[in-house]
C-alpha atoms as a PDB file:
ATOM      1  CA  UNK A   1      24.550   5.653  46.177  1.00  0.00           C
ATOM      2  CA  UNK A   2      23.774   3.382  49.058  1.00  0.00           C
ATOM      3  CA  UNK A   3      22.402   4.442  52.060  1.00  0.00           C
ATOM      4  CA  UNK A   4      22.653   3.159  55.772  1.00  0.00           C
ATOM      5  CA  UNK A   5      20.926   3.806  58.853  1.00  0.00           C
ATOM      6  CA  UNK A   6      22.881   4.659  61.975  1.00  0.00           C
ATOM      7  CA  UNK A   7      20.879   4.737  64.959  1.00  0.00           C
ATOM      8  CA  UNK A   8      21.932   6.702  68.243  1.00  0.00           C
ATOM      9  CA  UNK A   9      24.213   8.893  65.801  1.00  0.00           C
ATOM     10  CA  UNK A  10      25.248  10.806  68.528  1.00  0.00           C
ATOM     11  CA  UNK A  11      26.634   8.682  70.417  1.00  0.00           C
ATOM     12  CA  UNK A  12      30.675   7.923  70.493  1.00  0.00           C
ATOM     13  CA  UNK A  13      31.133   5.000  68.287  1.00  0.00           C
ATOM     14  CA  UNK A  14      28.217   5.979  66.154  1.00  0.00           C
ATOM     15  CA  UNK A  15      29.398   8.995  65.609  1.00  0.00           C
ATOM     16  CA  UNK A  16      32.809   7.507  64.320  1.00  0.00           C
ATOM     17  CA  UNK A  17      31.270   5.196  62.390  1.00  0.00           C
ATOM     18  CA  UNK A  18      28.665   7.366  60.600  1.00  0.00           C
ATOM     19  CA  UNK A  19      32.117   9.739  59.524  1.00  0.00           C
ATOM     20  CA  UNK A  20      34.055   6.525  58.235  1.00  0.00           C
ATOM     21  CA  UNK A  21      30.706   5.515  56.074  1.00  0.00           C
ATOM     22  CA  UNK A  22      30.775   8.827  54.441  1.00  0.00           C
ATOM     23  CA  UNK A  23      34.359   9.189  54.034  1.00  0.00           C
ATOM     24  CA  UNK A  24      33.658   5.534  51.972  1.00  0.00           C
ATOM     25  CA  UNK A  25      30.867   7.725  49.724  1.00  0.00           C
ATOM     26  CA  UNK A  26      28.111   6.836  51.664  1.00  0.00           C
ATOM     27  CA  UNK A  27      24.733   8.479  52.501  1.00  0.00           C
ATOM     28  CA  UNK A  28      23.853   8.483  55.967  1.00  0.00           C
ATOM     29  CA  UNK A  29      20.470   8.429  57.740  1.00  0.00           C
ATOM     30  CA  UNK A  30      20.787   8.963  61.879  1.00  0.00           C
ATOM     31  CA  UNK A  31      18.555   8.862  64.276  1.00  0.00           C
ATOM     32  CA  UNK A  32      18.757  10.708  67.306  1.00  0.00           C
ATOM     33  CA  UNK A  33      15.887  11.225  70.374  1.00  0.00           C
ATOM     34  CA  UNK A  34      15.978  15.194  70.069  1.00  0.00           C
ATOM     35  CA  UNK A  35      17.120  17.024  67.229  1.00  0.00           C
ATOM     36  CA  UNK A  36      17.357  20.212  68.737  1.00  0.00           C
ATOM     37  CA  UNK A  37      20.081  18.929  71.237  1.00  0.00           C
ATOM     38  CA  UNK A  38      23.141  21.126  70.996  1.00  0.00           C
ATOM     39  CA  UNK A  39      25.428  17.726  70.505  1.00  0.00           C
ATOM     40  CA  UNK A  40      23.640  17.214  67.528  1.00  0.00           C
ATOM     41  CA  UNK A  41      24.345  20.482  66.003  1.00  0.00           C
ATOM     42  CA  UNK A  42      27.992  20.194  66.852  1.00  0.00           C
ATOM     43  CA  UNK A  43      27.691  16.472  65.629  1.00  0.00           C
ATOM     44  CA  UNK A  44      26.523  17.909  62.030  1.00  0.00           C
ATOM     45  CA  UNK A  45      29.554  20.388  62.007  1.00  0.00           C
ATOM     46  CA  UNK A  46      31.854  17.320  62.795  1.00  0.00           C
ATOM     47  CA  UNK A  47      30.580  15.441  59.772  1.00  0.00           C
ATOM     48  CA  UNK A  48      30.550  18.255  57.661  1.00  0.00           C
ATOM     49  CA  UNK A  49      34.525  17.697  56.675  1.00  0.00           C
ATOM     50  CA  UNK A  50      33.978  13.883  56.094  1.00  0.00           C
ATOM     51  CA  UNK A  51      30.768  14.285  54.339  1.00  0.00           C
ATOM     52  CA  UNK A  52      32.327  16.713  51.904  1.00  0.00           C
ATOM     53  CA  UNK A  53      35.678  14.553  51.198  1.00  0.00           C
ATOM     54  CA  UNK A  54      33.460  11.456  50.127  1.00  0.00           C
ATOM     55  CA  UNK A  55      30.992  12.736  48.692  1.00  0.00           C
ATOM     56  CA  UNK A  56      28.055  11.271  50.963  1.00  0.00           C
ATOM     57  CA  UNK A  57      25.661  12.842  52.620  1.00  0.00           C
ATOM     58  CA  UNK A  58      24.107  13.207  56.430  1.00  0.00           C
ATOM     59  CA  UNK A  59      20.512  13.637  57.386  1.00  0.00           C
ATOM     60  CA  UNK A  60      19.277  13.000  61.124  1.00  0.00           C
ATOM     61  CA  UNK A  61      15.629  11.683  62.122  1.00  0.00           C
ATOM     62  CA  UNK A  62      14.101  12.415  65.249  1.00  0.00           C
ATOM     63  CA  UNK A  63      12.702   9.191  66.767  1.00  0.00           C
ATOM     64  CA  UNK A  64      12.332  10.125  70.216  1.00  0.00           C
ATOM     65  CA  UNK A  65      10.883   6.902  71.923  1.00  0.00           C
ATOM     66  CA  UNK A  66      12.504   3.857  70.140  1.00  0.00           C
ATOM     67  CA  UNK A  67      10.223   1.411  72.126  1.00  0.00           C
ATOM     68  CA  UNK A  68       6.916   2.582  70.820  1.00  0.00           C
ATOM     69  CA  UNK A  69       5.592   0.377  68.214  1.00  0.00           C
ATOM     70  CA  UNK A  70       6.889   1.273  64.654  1.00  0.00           C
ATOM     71  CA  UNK A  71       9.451   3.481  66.268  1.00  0.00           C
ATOM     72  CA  UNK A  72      11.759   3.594  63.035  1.00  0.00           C
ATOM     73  CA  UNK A  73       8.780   3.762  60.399  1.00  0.00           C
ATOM     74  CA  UNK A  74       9.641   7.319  59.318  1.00  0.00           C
ATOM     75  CA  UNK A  75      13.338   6.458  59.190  1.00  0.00           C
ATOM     76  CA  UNK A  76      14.284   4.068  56.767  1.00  0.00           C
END
């Protein structure tokens, strides 16, 4: 299963497009500045219904300065 990586997940259009990749059977890496944020909890239950229908699957990384050197290491 191919995998993409969809950073500022939770924002608006990331958001809708994260949902349409796993709706297509996708898995789905995000990344996101703070994971404890409460709009990424309610993101994760908005994805839930998608992610179940196609099969893919969601998992968010915390990268919480993206202007630091090697920023996305962790998250590919």
């Amino acid at each position: 299963m191919a995998k993409v990586l969809i950073t500022g997940i939770n924002g608006y259009i990331a958001a809708h497009t994260a949902a349409r990749f796993l709706q297509a059977g996708f898995s789905v890496r995000g990344t996101v500045r703070n994971k404890s944020s409460p709009n990424v909890e309610s993101l994760l239950r908005a994805l839930s219904a998608p992610q179940k229908a196609g099969g893919g699957k969601v998992e968010i990384v915390e990268v919480p300065d993206i202007t630091i050197k090697g920023a996305f290491d962790n998250a590919p």
